[in-house]
Protein backbone atom coordinates (compact mmCIF):
# COMPACT_ATOMS: atom_id res chain seq x y z
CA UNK A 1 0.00 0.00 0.00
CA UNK A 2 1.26 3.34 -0.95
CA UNK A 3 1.70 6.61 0.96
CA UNK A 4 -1.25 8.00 -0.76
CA UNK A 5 -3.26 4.84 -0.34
CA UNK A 6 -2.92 5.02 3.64
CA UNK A 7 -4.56 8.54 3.54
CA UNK A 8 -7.74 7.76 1.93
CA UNK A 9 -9.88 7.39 4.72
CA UNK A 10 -8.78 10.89 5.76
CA UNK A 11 -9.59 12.59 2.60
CA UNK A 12 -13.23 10.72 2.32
CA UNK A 13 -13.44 11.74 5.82
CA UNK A 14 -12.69 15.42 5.01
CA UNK A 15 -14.76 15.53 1.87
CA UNK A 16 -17.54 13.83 3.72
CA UNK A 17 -17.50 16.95 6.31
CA UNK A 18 -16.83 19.79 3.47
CA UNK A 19 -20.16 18.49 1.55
CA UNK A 20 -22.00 18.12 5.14
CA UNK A 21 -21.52 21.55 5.81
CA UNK A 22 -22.10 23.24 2.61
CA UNK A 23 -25.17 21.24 1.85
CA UNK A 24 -26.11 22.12 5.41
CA UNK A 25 -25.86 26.02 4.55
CA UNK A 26 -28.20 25.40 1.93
CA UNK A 27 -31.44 24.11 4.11
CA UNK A 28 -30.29 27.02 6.96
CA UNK A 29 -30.07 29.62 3.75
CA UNK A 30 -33.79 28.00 3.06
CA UNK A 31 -34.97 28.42 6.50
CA UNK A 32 -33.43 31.14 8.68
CA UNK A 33 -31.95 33.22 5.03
CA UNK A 34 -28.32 32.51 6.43
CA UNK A 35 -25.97 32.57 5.11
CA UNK A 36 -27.26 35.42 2.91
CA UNK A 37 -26.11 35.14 -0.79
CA UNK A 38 -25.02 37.75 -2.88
CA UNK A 39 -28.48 37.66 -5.01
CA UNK A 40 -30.02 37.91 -1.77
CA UNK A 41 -31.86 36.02 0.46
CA UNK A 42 -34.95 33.79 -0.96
CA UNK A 43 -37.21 34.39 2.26
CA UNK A 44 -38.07 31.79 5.01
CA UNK A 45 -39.81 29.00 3.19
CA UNK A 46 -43.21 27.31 4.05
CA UNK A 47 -42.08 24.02 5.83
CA UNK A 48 -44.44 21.43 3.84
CA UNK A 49 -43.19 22.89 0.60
CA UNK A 50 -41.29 20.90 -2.01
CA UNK A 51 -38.39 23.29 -0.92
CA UNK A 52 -39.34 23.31 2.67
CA UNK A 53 -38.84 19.40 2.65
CA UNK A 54 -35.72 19.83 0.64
CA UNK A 55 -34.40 21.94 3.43
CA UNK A 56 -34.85 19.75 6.05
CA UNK A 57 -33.37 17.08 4.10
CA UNK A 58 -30.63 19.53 3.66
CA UNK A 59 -30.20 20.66 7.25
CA UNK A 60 -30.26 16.94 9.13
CA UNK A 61 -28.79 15.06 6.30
CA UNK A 62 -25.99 17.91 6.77
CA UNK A 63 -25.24 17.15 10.16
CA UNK A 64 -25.25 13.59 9.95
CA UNK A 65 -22.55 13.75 7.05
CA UNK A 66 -20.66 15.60 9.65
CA UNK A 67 -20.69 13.68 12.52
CA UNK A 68 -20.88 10.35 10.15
CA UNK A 69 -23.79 9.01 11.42
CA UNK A 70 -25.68 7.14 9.05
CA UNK A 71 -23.76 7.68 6.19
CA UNK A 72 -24.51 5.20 3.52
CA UNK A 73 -28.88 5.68 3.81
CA UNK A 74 -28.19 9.44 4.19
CA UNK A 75 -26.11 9.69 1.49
CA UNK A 76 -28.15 7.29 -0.68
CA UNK A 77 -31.22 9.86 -0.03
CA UNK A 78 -29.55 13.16 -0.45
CA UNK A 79 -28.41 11.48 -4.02
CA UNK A 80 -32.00 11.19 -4.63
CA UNK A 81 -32.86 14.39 -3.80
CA UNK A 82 -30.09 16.18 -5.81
CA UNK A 83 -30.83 13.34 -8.66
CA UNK A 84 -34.59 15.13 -8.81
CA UNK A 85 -33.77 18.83 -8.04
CA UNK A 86 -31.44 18.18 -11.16
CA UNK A 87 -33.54 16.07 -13.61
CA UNK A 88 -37.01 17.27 -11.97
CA UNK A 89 -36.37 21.63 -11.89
CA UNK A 90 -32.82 21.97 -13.51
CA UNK A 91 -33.24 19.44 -16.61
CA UNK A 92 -36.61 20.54 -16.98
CA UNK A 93 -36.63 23.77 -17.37
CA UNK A 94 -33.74 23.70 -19.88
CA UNK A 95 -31.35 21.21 -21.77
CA UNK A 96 -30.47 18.39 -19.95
CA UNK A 97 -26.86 17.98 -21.37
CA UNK A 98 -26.23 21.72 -20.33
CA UNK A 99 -25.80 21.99 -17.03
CA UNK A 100 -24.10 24.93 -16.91
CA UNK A 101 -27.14 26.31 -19.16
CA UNK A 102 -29.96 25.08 -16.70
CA UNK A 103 -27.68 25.76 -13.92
CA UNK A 104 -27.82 22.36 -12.70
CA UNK A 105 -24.23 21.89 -11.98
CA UNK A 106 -24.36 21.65 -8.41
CA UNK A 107 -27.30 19.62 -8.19
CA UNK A 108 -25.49 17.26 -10.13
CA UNK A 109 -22.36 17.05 -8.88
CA UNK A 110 -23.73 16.98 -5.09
CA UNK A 111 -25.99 13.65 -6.41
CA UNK A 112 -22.96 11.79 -7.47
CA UNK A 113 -20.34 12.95 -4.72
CA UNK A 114 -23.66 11.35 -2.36
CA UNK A 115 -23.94 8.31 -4.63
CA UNK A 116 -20.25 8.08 -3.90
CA UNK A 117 -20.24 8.22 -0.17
CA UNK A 118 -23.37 5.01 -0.57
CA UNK A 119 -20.62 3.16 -1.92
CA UNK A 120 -17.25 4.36 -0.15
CA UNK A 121 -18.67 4.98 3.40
CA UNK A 122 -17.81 7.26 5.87
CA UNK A 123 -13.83 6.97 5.84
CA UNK A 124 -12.09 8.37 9.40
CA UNK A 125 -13.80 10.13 11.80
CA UNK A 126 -17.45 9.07 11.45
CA UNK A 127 -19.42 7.62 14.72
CA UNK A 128 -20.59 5.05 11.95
CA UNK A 129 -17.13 3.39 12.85
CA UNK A 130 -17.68 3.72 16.69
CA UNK A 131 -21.24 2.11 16.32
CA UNK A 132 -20.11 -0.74 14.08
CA UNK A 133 -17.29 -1.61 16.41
CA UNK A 134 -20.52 -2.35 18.94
């Protein structure tokens, strides 16, 4: 095993809380308008709205890719999500092999860095590795 090898788990791990914590900025951007973007804030949204039950999806699936609880099914539903906020909104509204026209680019790329923590785990760091130790 090589140098770079051995430090896998510690880059999944820290790409595991980087994701957490911006996808988690987008449900409390939703919710509480913070942070505030530069195009402004997009008001408090109604809680059993489409985007209301994206952001809480967005705000506890956030903090369990940060504390690595639950990886894997979290992971496997915020892939989901991002699959139909690209295909379902993004896609939709404009062509589907243009991302960067429908400006579906981070939908995208958020549902396969997800579908890649289903299949990679949690790597270091994660109380998924404390509670399968138990």
């Amino acid at each position: 095993m090589n140098s770079l090898t051995k430090l896998s788990p510690y880059v999944l791990a820290l790409l595991r809380i980087i994701a957490g914590y911006m996808f988690l900025l987008h449900g409390t951007a939703k919710f509480f308008e913070f942070p505030v973007s530069m195009t402004g804030g997009n008001g408090a949204v109604e809680l059993l709205s489409m985007y209301g039950i994206g952001g809480l999806l967005e705000i506890i699936g956030g903090v369990l890719l940060i504390i690595g609880l639950f990886v894997r099914p979290t992971a496997f539903l915020l892939s989901g999500q991002m699959a139909f906020a690209y295909f379902g909104i993004h896609a939709a509204a404009d062509n589907i092999l243009l991302p960067i026209v429908n400006q579906g680019e981070l939908a995208a790329l958020y549902s396969l860095v997800f579908l890649y923590f289903v299949f990679a785990g949690a790597g270091a760091f994660a109380l998924d590795n404390k509670r399968t130790k138990n």
